[in-house]
Protein backbone atom coordinates (compact mmCIF):
# COMPACT_ATOMS: atom_id res chain seq x y z
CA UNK A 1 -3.28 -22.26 -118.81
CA UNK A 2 -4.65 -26.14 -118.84
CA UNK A 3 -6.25 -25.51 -122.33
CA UNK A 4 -2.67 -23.90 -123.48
CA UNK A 5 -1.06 -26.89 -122.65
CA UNK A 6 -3.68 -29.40 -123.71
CA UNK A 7 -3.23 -29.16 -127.24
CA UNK A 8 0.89 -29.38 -127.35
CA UNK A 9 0.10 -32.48 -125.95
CA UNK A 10 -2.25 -33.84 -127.96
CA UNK A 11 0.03 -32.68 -130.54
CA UNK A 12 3.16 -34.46 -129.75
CA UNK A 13 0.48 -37.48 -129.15
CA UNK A 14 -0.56 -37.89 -132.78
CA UNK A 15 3.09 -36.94 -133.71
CA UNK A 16 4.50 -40.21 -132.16
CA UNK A 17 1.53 -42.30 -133.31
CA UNK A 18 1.96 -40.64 -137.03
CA UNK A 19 5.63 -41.19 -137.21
CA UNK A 20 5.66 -44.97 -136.08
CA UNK A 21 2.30 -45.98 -138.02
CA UNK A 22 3.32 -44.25 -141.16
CA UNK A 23 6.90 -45.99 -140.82
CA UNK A 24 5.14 -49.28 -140.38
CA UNK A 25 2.81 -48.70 -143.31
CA UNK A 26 5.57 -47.77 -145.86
CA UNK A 27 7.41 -50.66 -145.57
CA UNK A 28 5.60 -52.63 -148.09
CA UNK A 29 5.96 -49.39 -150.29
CA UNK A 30 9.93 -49.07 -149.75
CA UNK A 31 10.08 -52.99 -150.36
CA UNK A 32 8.76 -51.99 -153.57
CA UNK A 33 10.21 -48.56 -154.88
CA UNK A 34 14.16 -49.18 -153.73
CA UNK A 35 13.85 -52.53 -155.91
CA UNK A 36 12.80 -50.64 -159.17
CA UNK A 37 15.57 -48.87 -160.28
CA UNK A 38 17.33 -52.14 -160.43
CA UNK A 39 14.74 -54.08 -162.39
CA UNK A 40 16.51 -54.34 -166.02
CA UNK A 41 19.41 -55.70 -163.97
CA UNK A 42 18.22 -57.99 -161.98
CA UNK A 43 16.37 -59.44 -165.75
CA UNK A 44 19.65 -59.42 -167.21
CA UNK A 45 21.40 -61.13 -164.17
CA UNK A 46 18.49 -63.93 -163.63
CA UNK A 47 18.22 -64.54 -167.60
CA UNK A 48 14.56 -63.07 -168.10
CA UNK A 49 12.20 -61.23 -169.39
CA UNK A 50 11.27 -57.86 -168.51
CA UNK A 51 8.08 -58.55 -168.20
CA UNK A 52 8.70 -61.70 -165.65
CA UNK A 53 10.93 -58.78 -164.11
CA UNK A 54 8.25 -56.45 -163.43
CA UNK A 55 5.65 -59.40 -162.25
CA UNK A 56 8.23 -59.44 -159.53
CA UNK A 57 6.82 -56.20 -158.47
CA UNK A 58 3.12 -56.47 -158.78
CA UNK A 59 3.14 -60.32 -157.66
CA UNK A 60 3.77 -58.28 -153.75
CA UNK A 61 0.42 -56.58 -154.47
CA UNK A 62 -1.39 -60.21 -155.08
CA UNK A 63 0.53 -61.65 -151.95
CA UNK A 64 -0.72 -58.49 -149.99
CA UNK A 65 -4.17 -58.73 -151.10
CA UNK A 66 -4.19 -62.34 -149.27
CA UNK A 67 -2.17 -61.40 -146.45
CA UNK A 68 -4.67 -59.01 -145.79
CA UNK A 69 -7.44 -60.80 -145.37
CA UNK A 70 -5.93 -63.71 -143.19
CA UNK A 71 -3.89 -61.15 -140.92
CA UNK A 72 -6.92 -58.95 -140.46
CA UNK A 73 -8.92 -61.33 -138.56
CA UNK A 74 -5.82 -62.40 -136.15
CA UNK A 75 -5.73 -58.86 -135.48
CA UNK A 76 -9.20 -58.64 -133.97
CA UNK A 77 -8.25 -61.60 -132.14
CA UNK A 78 -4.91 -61.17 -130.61
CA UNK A 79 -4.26 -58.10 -131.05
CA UNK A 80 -1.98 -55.61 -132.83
CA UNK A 81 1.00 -56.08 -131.68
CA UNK A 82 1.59 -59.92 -132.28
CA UNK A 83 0.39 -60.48 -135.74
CA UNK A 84 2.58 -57.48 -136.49
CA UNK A 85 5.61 -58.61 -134.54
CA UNK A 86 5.69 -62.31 -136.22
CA UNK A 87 5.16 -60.26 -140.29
CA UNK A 88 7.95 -58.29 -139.66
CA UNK A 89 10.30 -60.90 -138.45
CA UNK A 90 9.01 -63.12 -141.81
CA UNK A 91 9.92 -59.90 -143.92
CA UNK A 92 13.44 -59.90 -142.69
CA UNK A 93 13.86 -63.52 -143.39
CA UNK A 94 12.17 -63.45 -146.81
CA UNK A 95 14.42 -60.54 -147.59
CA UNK A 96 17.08 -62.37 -146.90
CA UNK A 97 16.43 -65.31 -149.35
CA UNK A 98 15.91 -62.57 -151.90
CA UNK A 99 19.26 -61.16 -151.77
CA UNK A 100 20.26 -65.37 -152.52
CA UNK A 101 17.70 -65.81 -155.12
CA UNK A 102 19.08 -68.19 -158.17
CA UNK A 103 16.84 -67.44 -160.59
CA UNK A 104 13.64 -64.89 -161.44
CA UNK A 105 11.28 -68.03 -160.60
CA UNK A 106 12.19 -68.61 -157.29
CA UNK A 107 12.25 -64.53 -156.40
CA UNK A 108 8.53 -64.22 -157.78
CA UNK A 109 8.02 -66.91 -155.24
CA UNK A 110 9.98 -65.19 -152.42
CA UNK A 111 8.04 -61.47 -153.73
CA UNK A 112 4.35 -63.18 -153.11
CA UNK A 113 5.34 -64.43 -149.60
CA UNK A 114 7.05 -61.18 -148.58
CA UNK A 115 3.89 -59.09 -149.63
CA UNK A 116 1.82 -61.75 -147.70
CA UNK A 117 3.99 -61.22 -144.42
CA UNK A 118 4.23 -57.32 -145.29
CA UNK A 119 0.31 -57.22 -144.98
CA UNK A 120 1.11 -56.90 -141.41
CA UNK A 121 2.47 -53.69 -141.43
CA UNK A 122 -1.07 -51.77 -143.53
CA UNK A 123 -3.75 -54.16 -141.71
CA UNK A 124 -1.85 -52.78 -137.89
CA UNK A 125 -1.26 -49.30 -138.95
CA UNK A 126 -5.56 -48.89 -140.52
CA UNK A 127 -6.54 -50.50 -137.40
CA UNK A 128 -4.22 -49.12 -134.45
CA UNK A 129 -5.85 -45.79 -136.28
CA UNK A 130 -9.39 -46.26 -136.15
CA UNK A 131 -8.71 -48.17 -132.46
CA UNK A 132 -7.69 -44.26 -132.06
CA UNK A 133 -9.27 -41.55 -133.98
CA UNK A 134 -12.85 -41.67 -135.97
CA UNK A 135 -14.41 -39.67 -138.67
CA UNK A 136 -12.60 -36.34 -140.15
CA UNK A 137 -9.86 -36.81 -137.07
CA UNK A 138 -8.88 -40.55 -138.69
CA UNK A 139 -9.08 -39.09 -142.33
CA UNK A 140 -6.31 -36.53 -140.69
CA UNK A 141 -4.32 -39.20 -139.24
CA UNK A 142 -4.57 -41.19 -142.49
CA UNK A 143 -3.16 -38.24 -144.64
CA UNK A 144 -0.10 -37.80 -142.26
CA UNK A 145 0.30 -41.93 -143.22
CA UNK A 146 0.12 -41.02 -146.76
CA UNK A 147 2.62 -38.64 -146.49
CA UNK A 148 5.54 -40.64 -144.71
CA UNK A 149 4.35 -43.17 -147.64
CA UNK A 150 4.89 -40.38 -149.61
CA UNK A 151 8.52 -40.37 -148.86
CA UNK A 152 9.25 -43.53 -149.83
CA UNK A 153 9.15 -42.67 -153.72
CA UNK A 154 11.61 -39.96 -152.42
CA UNK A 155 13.99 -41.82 -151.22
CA UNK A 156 13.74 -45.52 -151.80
CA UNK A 157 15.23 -45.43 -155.08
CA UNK A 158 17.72 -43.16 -155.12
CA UNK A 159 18.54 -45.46 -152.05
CA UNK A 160 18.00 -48.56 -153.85
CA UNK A 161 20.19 -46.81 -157.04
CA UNK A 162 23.18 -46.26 -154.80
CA UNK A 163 23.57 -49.54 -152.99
CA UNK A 164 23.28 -51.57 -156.48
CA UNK A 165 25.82 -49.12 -158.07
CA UNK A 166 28.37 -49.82 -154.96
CA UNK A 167 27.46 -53.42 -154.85
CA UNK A 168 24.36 -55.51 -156.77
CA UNK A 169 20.93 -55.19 -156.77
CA UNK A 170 20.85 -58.16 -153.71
CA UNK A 171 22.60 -56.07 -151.65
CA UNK A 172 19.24 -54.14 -151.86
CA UNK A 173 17.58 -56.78 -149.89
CA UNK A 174 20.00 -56.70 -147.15
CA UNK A 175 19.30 -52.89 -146.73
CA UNK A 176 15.40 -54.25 -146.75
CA UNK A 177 15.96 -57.03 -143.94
CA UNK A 178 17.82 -54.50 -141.89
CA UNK A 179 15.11 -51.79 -142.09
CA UNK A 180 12.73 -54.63 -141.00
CA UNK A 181 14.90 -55.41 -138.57
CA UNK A 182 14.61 -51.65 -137.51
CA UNK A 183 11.17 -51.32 -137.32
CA UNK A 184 10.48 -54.64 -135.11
CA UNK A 185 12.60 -53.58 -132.31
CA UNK A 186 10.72 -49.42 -132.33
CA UNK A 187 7.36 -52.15 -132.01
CA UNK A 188 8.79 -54.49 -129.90
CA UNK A 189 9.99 -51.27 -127.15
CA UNK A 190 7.41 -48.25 -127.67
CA UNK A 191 3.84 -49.56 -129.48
CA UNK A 192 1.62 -49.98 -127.14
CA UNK A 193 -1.65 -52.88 -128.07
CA UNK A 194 -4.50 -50.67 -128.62
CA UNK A 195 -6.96 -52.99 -128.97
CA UNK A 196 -7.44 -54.46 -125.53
CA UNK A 197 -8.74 -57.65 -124.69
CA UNK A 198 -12.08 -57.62 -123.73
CA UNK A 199 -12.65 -55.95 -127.30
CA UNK A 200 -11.22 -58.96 -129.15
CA UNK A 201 -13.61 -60.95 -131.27
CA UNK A 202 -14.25 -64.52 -130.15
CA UNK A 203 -15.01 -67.85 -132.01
CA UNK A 204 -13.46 -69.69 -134.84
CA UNK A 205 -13.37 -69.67 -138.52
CA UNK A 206 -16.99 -69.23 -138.79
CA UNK A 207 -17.19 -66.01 -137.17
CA UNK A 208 -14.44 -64.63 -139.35
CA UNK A 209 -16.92 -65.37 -142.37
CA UNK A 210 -19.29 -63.98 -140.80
CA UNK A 211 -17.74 -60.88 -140.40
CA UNK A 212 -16.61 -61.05 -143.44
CA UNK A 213 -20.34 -61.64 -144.78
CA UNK A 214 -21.27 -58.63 -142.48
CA UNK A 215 -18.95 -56.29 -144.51
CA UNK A 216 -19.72 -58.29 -148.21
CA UNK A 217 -23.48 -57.40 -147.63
CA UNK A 218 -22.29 -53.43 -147.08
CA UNK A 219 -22.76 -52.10 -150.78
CA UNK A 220 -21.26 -48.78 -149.34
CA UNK A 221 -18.16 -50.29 -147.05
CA UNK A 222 -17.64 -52.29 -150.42
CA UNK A 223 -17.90 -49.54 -152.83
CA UNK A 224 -15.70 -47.16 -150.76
CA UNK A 225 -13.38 -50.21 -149.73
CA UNK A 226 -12.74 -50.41 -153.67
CA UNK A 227 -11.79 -47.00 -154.44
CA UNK A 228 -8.32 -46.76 -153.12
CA UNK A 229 -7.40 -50.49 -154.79
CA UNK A 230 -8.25 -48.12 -158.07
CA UNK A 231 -6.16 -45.76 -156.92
CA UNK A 232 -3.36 -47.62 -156.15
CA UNK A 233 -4.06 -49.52 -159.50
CA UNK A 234 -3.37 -46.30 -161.51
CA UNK A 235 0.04 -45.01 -158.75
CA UNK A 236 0.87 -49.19 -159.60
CA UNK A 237 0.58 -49.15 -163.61
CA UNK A 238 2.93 -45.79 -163.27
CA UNK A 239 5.45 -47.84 -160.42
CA UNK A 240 5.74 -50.92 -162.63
CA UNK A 241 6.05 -49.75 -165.78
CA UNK A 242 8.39 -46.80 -165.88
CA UNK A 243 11.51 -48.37 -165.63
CA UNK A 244 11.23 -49.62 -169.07
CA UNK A 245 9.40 -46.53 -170.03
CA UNK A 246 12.20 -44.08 -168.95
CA UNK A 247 15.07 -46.36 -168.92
CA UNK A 248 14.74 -47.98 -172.02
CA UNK A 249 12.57 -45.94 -173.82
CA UNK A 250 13.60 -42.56 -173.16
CA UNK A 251 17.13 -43.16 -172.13
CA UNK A 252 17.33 -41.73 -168.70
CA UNK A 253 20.22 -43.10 -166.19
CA UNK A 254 19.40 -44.55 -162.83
CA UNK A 255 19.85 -41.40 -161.54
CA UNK A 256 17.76 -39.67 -163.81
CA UNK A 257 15.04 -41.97 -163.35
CA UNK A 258 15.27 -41.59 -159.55
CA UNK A 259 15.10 -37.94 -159.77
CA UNK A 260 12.04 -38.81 -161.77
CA UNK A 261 10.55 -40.74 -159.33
CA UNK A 262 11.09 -38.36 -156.70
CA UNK A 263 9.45 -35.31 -158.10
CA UNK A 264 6.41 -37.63 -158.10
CA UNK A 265 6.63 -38.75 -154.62
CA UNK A 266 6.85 -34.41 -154.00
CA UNK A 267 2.84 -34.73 -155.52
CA UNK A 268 2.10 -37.76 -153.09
CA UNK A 269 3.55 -35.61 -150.36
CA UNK A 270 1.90 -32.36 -151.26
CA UNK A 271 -1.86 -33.41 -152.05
CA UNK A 272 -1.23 -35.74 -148.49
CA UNK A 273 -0.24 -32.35 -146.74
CA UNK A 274 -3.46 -30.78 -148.79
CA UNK A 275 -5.89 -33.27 -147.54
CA UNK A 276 -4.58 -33.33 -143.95
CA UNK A 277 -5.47 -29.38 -143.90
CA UNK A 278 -9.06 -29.35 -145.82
CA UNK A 279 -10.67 -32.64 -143.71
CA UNK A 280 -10.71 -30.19 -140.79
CA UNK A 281 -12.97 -28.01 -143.07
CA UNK A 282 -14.59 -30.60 -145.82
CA UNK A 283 -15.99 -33.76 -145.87
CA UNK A 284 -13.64 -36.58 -146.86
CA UNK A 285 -16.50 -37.23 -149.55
CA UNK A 286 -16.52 -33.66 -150.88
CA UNK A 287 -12.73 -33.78 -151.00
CA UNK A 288 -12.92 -37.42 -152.59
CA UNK A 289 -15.96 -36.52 -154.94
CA UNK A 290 -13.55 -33.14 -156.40
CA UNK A 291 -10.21 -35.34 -156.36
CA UNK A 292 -11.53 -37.95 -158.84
CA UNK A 293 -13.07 -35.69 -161.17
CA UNK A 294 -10.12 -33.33 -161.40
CA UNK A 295 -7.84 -36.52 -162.03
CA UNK A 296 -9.79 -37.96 -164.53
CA UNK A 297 -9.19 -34.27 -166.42
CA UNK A 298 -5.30 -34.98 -166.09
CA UNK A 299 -5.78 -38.70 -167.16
CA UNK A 300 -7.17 -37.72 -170.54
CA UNK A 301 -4.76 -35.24 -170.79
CA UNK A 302 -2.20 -37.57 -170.19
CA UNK A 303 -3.51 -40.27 -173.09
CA UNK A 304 -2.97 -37.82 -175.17
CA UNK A 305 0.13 -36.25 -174.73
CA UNK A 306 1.70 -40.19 -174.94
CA UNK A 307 -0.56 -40.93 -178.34
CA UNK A 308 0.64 -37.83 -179.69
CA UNK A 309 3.91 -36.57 -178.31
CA UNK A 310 2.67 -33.48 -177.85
CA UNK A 311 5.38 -31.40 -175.55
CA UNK A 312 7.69 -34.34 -175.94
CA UNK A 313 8.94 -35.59 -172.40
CA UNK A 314 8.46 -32.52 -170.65
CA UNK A 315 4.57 -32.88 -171.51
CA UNK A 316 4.39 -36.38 -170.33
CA UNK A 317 6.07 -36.23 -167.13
CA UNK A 318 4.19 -32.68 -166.57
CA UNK A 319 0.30 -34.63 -166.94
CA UNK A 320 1.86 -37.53 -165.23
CA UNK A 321 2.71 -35.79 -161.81
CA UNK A 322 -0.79 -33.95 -162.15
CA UNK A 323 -2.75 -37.43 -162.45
CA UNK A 324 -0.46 -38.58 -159.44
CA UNK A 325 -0.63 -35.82 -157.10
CA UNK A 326 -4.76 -36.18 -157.17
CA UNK A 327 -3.83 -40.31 -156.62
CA UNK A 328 -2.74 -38.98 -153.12
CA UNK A 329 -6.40 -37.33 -152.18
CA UNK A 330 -8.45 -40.71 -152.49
CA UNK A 331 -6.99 -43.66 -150.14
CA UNK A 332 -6.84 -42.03 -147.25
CA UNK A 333 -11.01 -40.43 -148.07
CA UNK A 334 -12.26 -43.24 -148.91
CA UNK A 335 -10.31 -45.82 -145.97
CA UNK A 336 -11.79 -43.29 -143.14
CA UNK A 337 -14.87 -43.51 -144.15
CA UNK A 338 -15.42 -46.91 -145.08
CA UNK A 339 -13.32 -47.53 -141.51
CA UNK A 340 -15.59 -45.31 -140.37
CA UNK A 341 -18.80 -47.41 -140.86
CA UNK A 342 -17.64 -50.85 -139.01
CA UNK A 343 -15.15 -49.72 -136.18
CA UNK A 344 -16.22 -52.67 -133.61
CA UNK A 345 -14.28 -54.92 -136.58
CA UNK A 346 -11.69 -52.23 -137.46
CA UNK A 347 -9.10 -55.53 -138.11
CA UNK A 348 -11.81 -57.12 -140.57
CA UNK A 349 -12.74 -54.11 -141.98
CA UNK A 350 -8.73 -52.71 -142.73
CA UNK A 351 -8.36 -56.16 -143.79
CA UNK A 352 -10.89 -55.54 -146.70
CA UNK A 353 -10.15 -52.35 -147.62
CA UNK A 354 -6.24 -53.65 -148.17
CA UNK A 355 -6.90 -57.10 -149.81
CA UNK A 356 -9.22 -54.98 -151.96
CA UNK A 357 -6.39 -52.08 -152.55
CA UNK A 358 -3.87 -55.02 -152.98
CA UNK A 359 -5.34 -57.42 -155.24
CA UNK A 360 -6.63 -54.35 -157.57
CA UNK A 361 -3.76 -53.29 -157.98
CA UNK A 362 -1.93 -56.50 -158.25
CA UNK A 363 -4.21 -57.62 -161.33
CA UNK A 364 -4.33 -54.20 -162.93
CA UNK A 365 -0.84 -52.76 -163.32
CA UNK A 366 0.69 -55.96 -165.19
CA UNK A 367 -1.60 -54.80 -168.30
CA UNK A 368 0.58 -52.12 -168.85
CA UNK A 369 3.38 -54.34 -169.35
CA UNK A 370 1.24 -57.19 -170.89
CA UNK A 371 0.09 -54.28 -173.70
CA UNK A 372 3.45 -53.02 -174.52
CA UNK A 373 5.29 -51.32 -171.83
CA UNK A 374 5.39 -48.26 -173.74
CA UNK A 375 4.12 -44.80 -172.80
CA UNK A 376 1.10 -45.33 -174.28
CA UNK A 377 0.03 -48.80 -172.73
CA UNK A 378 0.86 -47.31 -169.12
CA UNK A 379 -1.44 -44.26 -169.04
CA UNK A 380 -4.02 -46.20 -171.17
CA UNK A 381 -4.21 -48.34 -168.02
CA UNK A 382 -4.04 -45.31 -165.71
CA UNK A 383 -7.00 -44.15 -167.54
CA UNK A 384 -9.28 -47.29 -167.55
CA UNK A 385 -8.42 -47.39 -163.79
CA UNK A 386 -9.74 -44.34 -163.11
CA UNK A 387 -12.74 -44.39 -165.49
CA UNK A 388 -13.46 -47.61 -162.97
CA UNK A 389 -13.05 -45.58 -159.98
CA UNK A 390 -15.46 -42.65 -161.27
CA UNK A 391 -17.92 -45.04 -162.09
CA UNK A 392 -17.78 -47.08 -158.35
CA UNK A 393 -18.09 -43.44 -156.85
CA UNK A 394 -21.04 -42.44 -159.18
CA UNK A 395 -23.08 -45.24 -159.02
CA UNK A 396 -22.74 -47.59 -156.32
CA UNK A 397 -22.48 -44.36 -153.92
CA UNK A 398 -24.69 -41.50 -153.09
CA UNK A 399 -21.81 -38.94 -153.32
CA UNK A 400 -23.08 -37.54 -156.53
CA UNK A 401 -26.38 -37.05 -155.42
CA UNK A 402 -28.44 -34.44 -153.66
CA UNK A 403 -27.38 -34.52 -150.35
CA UNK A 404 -26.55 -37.98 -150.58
CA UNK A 405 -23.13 -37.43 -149.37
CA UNK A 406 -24.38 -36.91 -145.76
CA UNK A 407 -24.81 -40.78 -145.84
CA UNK A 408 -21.31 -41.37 -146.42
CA UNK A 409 -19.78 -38.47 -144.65
């Protein structure tokens, strides 16, 4: 009977640290899908460019990367809860002078300082889980975080849609300000701090470089750290993009376009349902190894179907969910292990491993825009991010190498 009952318990354990981790860690993602389906709108409204428009978008990313890597550190030192307490009251703020903003200048502004603040939310979740759970256990626990993400591209803008149809696009902001408003009082009265304080790092600003120098010197941590920004790069060139791309482009109505963006998140959601089930089995690196190669298959596939129109939009959006559904096997792979490597710095390390993701991202999905902002510059860019990604695994890792992945695994 006490083994029967163990494991329900453990269950509903995981369960409650699942739900609240992946809620905090898809905040910066809803911040940034419910926006999107406003996007020509809000260019229109604030007299600019789409392309300014869509920098509105990535900008988070580049705010993110640096939030990241000053957050992590306060983390190790104070703990979870506050750093994460004091980001989400900033978010609800920020989102607050984004629902005022008077021109597309002043919101880019407001978008960098709410992905700085929003850092909070990844750098707690990636640590509170490695405070937790280690190895194939934290890859687990990561999945079930990529697949509450994963609902965010389900919901966010069909969300987002509604609210701008009933009243503007900064109405949208108010929604955002109340979810953060949400989320701080579920933190405030049920998250525990894991990370207790005789565990906290000590010292000043020169032992935060020097844990950061501890992690630089890590040509593994590194090269696994920069895999999901490369992931995230080619999910971001898709994000930013195909507004213009199916809006403008190919006609569809918000609706339409939410739909779109929906049946994508399903991939997200599946292949983060798909990796939760094989860890228990595989090695995150065997999974991770398989998931880029299969990808890259789709990504070609993809180029070509935009160069040539072959299958029309049916094609395109067909390849397209492929090449994102695989997107959904790598962050949560390569963040366990790489967490896995430097847990007495798990703030630090998460730190890295975002800033990287984050500021990745943040340079590379602009291109698409920057290149055209046509079907054909956005998987381009997918492409050349993944080619990037294949090339970080193959050569700066032993995964691809006789029984090199036991280093890594």
């Amino acid at each position: 009977m006490p083994e029967k009952t163990a494991v329900p318990q453990r269950a509903r354990s995981s369960f409650r640290w699942v739900v609240m981790l992946g809620a905090l860690a898809a905040i910066p993602a809803f911040t940034v899908d419910m926006y999107l389906p406003s996007l020509p709108e809000v260019a229109a409204d604030l007299g600019s460019s789409s392309s300014f428009a869509a920098l509105s978008v990535s900008i988070m990313l580049v705010g993110g990367a640096a939030g990241q890597l000053v957050i992590g550190p306060l983390s190790d030192r104070y703990g979870r809860r506050q750093p994460l307490i004091v980001g989400l009251g900033m978010h609800v703020v920020i989102s607050l002078l984004c629902a005022v903003a008077p021109s597309m200048g002043v919101l880019v502004v407001l978008r960098l300082l709410q992905g700085f603040f929003n850092a909070a939310c990844g750098v707690a979740a990636m640590a509170i889980v490695r405070d937790r759970f280690v190895g194939a256990e934290a890859a687990r626990i990561l999945s079930r975080l990529m697949l509450i993400i994963g609902i965010a591209p389900l919901l966010a803008p069909t969300f987002g849609s509604a609210v701008a149809e009933v009243a503007s696009w900064r109405w949208v902001f108010g929604f955002l300000a109340l979810i953060g408003v949400t989320m701080g009082v579920i933190v405030w009265r049920f998250l525990p701090e894991t990370h207790p304080a005789q565990r906290r790092a000590t010292g000043g600003a020169r032992s935060v470089v020097g844990g950061y120098g501890h992690l630089l010197r890590d040509r593994h941590f590194m090269a696994l750290a920069l895999l999901p920004g490369l992931g995230m790069a080619v999910l971001m060139s898709y994000v930013v993009t195909s507004p213009f791309v199916f809006q403008e482009v190919y006609g569809l109505s918000h609706g339409q376009f939410s739909l779109l963006f929906a049946l994508n998140g399903v991939g997200l959601v599946a292949s983060a349902q798909l990796n939760a089930a094989l860890v228990r089995r595989v090695a995150p690196i065997r999974i991770l190894r398989t998931a880029l190669v299969l990808q890259g298959l789709f990504a070609v596939v993809l180029v070509v179907v935009a160069v040539t129109g072959a299958g029309g939009l049916v094609g395109l959006l067909v390849a397209l969910w492929c090449v994102l559904a695989f997107t959904g096997l790598i962050p949560a792979n390569a963040s366990a292990i790489a967490l896995s490597r430097h847990g007495e710095r798990a703030g630090t390390a998460a730190a890295v491993i975002g800033a990287v993701q984050s500021g990745v991202a943040g340079v590379v999905s602009p291109l698409a825009g920057a290149l055209g902002g046509d079907a054909v510059a956005m998987t381009a860019v997918m492409l050349a991010a993944w080619t990037a990604a294949i090339a970080v695994l193959a050569f700066a890792t032993p995964a691809f190498r006789r029984g090199g992945w036991v280093q890594l695994a």
